[in-house]
PDB file of N, CA and C in Angstrom:
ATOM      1  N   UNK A   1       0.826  -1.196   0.000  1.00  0.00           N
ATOM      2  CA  UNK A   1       0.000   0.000   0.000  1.00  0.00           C
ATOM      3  C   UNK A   1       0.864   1.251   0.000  1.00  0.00           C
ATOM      4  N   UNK A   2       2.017   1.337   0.943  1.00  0.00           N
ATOM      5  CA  UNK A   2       2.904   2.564   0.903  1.00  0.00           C
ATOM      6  C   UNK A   2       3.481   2.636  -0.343  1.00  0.00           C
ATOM      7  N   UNK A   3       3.958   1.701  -1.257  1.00  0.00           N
ATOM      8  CA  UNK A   3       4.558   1.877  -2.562  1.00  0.00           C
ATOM      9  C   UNK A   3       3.237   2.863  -3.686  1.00  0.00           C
ATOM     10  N   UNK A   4       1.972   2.532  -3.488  1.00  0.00           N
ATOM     11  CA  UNK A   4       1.018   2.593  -4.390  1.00  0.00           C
ATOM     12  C   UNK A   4       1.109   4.657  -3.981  1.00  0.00           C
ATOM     13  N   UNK A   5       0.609   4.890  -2.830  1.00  0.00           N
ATOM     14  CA  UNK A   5       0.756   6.008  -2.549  1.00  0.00           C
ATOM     15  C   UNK A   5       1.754   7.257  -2.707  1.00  0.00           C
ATOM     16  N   UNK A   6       2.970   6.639  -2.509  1.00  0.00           N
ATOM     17  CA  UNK A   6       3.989   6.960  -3.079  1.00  0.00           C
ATOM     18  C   UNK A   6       3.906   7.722  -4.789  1.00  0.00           C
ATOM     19  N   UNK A   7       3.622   6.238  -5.119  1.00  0.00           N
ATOM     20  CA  UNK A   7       3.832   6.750  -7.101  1.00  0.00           C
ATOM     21  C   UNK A   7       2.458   7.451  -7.234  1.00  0.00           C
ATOM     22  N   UNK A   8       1.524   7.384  -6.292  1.00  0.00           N
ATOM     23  CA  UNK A   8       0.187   8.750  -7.003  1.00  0.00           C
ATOM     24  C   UNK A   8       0.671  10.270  -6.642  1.00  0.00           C
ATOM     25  N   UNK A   9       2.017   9.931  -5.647  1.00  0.00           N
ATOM     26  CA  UNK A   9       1.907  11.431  -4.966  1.00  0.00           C
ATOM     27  C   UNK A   9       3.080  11.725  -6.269  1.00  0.00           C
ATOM     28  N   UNK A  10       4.214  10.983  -6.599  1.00  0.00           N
ATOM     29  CA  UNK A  10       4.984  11.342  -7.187  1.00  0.00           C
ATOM     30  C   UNK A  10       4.263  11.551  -9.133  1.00  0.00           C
ATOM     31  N   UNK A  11       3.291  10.770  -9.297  1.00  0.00           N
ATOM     32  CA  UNK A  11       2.411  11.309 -10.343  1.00  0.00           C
ATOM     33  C   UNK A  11       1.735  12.441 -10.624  1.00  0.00           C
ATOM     34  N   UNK A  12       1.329  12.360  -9.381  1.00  0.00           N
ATOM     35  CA  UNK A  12       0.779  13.974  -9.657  1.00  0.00           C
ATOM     36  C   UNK A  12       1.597  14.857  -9.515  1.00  0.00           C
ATOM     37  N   UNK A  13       2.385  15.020  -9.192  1.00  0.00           N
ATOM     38  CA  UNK A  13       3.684  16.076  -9.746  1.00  0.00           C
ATOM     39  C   UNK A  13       4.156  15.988 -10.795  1.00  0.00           C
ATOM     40  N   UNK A  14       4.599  14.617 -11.213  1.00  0.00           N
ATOM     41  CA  UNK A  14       4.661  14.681 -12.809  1.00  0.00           C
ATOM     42  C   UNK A  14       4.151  15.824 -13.472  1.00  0.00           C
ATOM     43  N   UNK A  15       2.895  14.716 -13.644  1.00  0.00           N
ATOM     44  CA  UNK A  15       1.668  15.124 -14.317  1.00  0.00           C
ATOM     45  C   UNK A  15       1.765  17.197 -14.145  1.00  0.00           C
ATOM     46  N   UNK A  16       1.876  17.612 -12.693  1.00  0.00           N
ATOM     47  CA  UNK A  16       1.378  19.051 -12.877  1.00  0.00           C
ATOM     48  C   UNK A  16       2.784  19.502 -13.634  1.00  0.00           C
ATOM     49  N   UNK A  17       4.147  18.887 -13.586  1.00  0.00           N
ATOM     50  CA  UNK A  17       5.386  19.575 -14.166  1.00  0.00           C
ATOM     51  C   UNK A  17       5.230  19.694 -15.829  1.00  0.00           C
ATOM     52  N   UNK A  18       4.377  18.708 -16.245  1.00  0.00           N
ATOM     53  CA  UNK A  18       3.969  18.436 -17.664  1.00  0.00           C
ATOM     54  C   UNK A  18       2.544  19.681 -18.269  1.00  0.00           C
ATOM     55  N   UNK A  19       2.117  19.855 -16.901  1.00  0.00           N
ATOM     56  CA  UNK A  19       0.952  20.643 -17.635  1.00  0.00           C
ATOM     57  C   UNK A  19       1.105  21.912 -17.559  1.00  0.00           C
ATOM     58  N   UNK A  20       2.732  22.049 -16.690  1.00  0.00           N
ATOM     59  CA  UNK A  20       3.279  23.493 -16.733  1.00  0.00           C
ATOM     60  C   UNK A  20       2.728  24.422 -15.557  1.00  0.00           C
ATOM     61  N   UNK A  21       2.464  23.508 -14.421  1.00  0.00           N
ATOM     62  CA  UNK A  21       1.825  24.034 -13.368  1.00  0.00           C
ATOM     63  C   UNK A  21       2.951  23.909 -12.331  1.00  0.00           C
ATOM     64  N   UNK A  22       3.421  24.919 -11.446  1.00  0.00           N
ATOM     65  CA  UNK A  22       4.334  24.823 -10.541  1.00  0.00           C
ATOM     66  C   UNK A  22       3.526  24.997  -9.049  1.00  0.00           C
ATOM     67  N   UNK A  23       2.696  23.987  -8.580  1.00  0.00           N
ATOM     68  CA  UNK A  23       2.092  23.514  -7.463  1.00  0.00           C
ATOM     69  C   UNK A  23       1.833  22.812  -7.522  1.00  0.00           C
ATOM     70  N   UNK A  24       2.761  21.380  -8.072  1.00  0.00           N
ATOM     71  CA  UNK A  24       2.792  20.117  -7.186  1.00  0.00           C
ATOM     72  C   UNK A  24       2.571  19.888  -5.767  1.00  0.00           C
ATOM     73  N   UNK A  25       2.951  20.515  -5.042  1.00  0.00           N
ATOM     74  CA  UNK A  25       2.872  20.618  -3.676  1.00  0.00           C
ATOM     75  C   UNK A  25       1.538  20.786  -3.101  1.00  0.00           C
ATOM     76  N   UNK A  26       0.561  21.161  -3.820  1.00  0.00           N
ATOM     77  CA  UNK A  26      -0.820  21.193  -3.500  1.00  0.00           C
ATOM     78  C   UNK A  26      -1.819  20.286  -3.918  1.00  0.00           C
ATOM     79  N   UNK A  27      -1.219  19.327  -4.825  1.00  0.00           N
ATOM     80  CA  UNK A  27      -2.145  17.852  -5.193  1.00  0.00           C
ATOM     81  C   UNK A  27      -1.626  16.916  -4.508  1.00  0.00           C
ATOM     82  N   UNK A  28      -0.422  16.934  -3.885  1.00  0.00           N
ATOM     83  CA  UNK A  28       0.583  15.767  -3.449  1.00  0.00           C
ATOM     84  C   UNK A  28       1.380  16.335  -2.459  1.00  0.00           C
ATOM     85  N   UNK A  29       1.556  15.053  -1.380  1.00  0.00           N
ATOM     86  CA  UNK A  29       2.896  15.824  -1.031  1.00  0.00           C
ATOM     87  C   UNK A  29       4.095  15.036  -0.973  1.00  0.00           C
ATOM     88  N   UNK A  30       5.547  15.600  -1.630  1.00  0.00           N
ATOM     89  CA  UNK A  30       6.054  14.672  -1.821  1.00  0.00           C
ATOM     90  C   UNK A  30       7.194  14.266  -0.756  1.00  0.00           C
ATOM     91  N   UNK A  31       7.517  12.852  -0.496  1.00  0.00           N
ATOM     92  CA  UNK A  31       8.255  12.575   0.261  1.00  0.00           C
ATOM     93  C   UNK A  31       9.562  12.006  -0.257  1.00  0.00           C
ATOM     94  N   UNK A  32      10.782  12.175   0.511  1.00  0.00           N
ATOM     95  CA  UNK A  32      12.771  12.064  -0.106  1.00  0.00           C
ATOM     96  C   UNK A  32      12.433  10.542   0.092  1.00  0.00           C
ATOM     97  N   UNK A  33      12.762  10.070  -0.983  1.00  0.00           N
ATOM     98  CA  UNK A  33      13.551   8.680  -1.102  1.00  0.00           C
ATOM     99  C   UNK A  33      13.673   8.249   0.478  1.00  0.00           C
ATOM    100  N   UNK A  34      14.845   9.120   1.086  1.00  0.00           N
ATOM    101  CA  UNK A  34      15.377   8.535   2.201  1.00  0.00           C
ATOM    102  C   UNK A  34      14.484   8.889   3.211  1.00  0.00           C
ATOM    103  N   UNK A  35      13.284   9.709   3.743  1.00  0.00           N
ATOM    104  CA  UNK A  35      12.397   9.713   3.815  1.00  0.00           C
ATOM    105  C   UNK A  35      11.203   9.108   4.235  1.00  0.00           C
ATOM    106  N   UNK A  36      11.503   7.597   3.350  1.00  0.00           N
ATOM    107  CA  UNK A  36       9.683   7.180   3.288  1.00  0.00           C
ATOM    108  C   UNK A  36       9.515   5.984   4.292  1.00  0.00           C
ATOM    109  N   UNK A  37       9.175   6.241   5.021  1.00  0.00           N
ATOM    110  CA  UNK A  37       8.408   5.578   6.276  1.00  0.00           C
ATOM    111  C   UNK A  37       6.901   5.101   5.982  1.00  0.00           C
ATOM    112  N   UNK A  38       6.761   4.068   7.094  1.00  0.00           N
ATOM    113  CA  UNK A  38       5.331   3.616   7.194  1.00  0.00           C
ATOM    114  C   UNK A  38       4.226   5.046   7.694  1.00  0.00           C
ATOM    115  N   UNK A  39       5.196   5.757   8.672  1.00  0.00           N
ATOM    116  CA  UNK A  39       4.167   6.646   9.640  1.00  0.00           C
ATOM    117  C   UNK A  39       4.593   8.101   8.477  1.00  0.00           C
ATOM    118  N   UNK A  40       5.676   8.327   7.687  1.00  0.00           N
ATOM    119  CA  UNK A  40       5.822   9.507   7.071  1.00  0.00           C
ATOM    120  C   UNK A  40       4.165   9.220   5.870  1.00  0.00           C
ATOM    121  N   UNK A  41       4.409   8.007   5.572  1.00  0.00           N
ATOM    122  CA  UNK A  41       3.423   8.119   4.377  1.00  0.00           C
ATOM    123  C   UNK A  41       2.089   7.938   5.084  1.00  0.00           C
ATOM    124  N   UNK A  42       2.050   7.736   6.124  1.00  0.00           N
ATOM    125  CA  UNK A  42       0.642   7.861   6.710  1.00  0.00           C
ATOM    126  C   UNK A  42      -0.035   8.893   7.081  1.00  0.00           C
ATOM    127  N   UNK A  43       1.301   9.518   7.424  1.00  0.00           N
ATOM    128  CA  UNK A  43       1.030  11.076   7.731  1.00  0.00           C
ATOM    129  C   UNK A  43       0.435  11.950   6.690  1.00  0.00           C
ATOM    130  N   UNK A  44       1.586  11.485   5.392  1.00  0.00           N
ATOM    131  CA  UNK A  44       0.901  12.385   4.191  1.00  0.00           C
ATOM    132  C   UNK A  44      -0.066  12.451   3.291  1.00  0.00           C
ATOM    133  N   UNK A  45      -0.295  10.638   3.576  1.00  0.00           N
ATOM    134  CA  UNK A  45      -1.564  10.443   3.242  1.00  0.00           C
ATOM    135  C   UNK A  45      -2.959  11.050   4.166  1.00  0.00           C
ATOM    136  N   UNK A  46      -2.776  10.978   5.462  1.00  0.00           N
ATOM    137  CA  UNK A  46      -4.023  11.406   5.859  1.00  0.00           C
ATOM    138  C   UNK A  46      -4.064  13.414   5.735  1.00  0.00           C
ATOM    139  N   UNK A  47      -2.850  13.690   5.494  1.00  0.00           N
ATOM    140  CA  UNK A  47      -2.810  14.757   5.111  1.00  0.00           C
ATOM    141  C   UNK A  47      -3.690  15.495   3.909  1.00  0.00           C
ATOM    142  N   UNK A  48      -3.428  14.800   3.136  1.00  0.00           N
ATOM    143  CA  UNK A  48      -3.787  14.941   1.590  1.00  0.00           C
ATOM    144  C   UNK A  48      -5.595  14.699   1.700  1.00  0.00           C
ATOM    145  N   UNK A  49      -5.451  13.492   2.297  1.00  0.00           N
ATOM    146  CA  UNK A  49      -7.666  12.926   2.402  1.00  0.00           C
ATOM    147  C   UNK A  49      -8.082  13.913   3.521  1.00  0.00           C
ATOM    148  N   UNK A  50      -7.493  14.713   4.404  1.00  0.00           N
ATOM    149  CA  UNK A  50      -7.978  15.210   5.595  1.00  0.00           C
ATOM    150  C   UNK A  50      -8.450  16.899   4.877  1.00  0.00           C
ATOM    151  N   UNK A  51      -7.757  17.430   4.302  1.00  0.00           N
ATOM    152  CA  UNK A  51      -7.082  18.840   3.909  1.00  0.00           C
ATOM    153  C   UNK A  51      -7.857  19.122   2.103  1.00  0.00           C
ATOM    154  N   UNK A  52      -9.446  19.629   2.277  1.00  0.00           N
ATOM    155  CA  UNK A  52     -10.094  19.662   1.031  1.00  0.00           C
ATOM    156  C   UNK A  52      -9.554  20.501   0.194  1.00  0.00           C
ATOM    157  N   UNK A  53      -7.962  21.736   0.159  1.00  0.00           N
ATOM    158  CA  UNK A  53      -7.246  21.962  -0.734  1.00  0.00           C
ATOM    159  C   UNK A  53      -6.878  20.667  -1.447  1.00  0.00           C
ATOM    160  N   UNK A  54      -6.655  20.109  -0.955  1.00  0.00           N
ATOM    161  CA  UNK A  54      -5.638  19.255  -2.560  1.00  0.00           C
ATOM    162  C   UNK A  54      -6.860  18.907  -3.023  1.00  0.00           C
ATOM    163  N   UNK A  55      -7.947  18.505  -2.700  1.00  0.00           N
ATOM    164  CA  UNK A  55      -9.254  18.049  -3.889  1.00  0.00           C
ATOM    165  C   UNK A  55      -9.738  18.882  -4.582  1.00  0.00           C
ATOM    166  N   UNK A  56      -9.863  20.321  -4.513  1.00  0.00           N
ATOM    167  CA  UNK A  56     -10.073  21.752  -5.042  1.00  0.00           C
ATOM    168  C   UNK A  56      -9.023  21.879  -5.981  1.00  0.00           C
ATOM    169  N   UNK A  57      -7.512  21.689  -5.609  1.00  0.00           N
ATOM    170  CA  UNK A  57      -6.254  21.629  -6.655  1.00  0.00           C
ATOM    171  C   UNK A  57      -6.803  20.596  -7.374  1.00  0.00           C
ATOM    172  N   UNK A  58      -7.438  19.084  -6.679  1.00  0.00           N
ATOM    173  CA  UNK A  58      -6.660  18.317  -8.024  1.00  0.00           C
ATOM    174  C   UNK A  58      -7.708  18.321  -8.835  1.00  0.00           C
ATOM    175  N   UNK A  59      -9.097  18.479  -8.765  1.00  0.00           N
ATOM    176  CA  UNK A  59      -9.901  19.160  -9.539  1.00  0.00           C
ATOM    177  C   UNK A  59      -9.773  20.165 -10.625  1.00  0.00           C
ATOM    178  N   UNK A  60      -8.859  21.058 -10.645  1.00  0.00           N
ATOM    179  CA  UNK A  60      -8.316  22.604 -11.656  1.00  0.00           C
ATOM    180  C   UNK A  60      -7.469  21.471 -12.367  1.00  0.00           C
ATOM    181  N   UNK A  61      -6.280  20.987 -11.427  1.00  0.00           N
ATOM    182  CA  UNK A  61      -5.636  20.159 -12.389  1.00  0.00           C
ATOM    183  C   UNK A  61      -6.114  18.947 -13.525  1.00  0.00           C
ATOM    184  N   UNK A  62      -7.153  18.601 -13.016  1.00  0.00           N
ATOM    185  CA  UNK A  62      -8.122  17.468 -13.857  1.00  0.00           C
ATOM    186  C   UNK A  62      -8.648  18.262 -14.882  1.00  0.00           C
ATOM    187  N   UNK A  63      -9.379  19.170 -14.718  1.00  0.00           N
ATOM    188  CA  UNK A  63      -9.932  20.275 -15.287  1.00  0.00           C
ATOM    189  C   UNK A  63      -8.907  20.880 -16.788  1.00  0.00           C
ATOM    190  N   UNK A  64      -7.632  21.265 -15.787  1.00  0.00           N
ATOM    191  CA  UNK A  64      -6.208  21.873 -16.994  1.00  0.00           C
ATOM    192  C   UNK A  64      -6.014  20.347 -17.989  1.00  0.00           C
ATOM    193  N   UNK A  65      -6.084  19.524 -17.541  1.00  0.00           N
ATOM    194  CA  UNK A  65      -5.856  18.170 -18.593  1.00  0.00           C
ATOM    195  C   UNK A  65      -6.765  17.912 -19.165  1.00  0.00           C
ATOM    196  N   UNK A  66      -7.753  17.936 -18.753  1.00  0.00           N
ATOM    197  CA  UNK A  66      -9.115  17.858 -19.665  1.00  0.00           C
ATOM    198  C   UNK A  66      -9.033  18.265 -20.981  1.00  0.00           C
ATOM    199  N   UNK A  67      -8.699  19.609 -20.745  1.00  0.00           N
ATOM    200  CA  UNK A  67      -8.885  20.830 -21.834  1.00  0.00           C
ATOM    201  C   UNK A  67      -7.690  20.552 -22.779  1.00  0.00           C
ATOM    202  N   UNK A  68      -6.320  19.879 -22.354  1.00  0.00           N
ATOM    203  CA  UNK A  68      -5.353  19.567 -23.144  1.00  0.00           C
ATOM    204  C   UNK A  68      -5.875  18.852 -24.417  1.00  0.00           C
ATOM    205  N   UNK A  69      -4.864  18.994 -25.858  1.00  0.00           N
ATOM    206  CA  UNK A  69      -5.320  18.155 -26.506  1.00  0.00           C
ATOM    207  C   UNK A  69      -4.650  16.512 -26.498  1.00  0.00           C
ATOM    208  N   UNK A  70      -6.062  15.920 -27.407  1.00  0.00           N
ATOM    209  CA  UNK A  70      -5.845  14.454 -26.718  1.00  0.00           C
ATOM    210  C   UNK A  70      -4.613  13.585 -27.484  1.00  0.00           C
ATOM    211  N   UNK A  71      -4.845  12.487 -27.509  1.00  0.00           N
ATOM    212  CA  UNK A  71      -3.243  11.515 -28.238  1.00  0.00           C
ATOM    213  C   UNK A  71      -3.611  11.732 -29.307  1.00  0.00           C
ATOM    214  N   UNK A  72      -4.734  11.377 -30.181  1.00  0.00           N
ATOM    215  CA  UNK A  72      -5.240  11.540 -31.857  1.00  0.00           C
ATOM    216  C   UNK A  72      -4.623  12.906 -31.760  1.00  0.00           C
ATOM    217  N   UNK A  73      -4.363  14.142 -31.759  1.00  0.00           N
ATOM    218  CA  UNK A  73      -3.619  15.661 -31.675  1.00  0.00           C
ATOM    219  C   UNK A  73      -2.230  15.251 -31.308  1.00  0.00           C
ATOM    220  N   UNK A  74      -1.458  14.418 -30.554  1.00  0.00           N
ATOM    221  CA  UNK A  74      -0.272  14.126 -30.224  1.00  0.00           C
ATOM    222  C   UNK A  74       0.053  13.282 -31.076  1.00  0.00           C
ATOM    223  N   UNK A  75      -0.234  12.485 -31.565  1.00  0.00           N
ATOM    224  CA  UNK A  75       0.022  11.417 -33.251  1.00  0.00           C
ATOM    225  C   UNK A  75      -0.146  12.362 -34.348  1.00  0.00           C
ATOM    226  N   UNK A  76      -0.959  13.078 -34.052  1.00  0.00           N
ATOM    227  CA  UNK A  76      -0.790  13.865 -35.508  1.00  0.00           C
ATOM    228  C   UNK A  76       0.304  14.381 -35.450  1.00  0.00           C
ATOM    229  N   UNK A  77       0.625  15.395 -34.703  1.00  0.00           N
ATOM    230  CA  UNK A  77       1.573  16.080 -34.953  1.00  0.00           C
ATOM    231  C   UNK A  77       3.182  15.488 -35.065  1.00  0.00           C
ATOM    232  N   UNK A  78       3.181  14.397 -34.057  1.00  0.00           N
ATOM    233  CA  UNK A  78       4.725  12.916 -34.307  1.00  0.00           C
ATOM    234  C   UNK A  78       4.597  13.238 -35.779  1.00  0.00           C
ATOM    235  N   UNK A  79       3.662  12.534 -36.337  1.00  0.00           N
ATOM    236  CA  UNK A  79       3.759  12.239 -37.451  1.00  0.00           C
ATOM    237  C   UNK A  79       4.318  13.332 -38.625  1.00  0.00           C
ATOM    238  N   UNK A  80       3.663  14.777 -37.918  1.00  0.00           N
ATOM    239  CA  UNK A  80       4.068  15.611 -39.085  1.00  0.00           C
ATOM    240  C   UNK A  80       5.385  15.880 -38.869  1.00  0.00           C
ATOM    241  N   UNK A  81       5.871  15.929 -37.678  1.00  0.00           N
ATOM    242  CA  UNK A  81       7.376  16.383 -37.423  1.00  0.00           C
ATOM    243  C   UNK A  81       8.419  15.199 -37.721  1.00  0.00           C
ATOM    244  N   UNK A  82       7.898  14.286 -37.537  1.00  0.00           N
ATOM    245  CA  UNK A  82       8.621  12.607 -38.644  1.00  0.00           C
ATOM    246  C   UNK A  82       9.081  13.070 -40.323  1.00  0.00           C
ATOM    247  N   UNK A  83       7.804  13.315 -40.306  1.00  0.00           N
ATOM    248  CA  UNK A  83       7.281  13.813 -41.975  1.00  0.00           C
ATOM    249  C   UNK A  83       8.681  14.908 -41.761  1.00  0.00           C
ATOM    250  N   UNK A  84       8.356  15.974 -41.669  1.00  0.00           N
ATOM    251  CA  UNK A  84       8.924  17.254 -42.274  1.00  0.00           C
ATOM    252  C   UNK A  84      10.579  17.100 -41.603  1.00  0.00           C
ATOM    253  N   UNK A  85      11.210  16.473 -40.540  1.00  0.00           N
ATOM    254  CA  UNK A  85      12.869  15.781 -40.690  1.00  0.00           C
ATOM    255  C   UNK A  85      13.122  14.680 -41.788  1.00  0.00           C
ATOM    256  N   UNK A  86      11.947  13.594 -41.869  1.00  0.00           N
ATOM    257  CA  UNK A  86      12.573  12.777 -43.063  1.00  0.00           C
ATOM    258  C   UNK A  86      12.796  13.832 -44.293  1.00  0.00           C
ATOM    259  N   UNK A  87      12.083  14.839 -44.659  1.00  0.00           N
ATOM    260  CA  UNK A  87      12.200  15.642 -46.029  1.00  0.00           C
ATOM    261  C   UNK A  87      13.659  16.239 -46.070  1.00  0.00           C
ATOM    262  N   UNK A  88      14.038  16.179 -44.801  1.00  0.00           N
ATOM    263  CA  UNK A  88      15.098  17.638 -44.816  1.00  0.00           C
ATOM    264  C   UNK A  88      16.517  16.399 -44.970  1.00  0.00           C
ATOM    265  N   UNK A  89      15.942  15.309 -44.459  1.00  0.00           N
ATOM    266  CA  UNK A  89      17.397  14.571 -44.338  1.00  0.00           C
ATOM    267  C   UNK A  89      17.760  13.529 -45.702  1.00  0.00           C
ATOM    268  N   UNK A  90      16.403  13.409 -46.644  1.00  0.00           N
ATOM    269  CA  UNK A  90      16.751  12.492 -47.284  1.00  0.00           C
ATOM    270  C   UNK A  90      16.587  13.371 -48.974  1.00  0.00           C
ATOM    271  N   UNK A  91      17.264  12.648 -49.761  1.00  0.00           N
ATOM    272  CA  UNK A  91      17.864  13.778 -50.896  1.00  0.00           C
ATOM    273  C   UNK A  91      16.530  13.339 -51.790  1.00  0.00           C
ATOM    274  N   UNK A  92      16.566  14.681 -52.569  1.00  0.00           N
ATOM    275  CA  UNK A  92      15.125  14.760 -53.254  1.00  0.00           C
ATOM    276  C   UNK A  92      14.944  13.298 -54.047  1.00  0.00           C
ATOM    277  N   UNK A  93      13.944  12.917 -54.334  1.00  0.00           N
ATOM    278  CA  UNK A  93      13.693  11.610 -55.119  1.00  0.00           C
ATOM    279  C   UNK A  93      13.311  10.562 -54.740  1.00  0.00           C
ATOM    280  N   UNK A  94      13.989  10.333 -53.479  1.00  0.00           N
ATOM    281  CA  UNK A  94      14.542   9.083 -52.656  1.00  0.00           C
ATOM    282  C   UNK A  94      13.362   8.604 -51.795  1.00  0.00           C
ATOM    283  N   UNK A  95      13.399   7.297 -51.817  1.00  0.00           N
ATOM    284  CA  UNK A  95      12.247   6.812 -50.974  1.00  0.00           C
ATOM    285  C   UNK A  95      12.748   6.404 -49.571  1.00  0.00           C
ATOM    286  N   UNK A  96      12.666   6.876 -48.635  1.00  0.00           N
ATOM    287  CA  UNK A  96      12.685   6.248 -47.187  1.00  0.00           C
ATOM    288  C   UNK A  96      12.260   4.820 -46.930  1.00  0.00           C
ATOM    289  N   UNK A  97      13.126   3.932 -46.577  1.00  0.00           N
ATOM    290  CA  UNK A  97      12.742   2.756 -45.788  1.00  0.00           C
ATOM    291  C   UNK A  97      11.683   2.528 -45.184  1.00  0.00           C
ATOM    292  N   UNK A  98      11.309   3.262 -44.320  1.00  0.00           N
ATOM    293  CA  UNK A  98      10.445   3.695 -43.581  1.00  0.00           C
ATOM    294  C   UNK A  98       8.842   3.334 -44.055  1.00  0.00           C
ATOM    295  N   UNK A  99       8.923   4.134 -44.581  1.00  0.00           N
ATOM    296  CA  UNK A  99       7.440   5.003 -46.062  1.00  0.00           C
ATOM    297  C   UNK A  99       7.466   3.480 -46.409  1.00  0.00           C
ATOM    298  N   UNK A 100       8.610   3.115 -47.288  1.00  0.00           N
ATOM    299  CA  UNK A 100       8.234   1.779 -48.209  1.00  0.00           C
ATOM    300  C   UNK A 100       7.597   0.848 -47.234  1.00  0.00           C
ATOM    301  N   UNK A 101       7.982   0.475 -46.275  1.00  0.00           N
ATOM    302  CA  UNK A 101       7.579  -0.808 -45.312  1.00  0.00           C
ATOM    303  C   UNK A 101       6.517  -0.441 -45.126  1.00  0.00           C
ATOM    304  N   UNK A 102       5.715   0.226 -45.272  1.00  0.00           N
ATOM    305  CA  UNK A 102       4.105   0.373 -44.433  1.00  0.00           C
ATOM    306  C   UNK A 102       3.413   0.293 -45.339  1.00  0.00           C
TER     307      UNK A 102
END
């Protein structure tokens, strides 16, 4: 159970460093490696379920991802930036390996 808690607290920091939000500290709280105890993570867990800020944060934050665009928008664009380096690297004419196999 302490491992599981751990990686949601250290997820949701991820997650807010990715969505360009600098208050991790208000969805999670995070604990040092050297740190993690039975009673530290109990602590921060009842911290986190006790304390209706972080559900108000992680709500905005659910909210800020929501609104992100989704993987079909993140494949597209791989694809176009695949696309437009293979053009630049391979000499006019030429068929890519790549292209042919599919």
């Amino acid at each position: 159970m302490q491992k599981k808690w751990i990686r949601l607290s250290l997820a949701a920091a991820a997650v807010a460093g990715v969505a360009g939000i600098a208050r991790a500290e208000v969805v999670a709280q995070a604990i040092p490696p050297d740190a993690r105890t039975p009673d530290r993570v109990r602590d921060a867990v009842r911290a986190v379920l006790g304390d209706p800020s972080y559900r108000v944060s992680a709500d905005a934050l659910r909210r800020e991802m929501a609104a992100l665009p989704g993987v079909d928008q993140a494949v597209a664009h791989l694809e176009a930036l695949v696309a437009q380096r293979r053009s630049l690297l391979e000499p006019s004419g030429t068929t890519s390996p790549i292209a042919s196999a599919g």
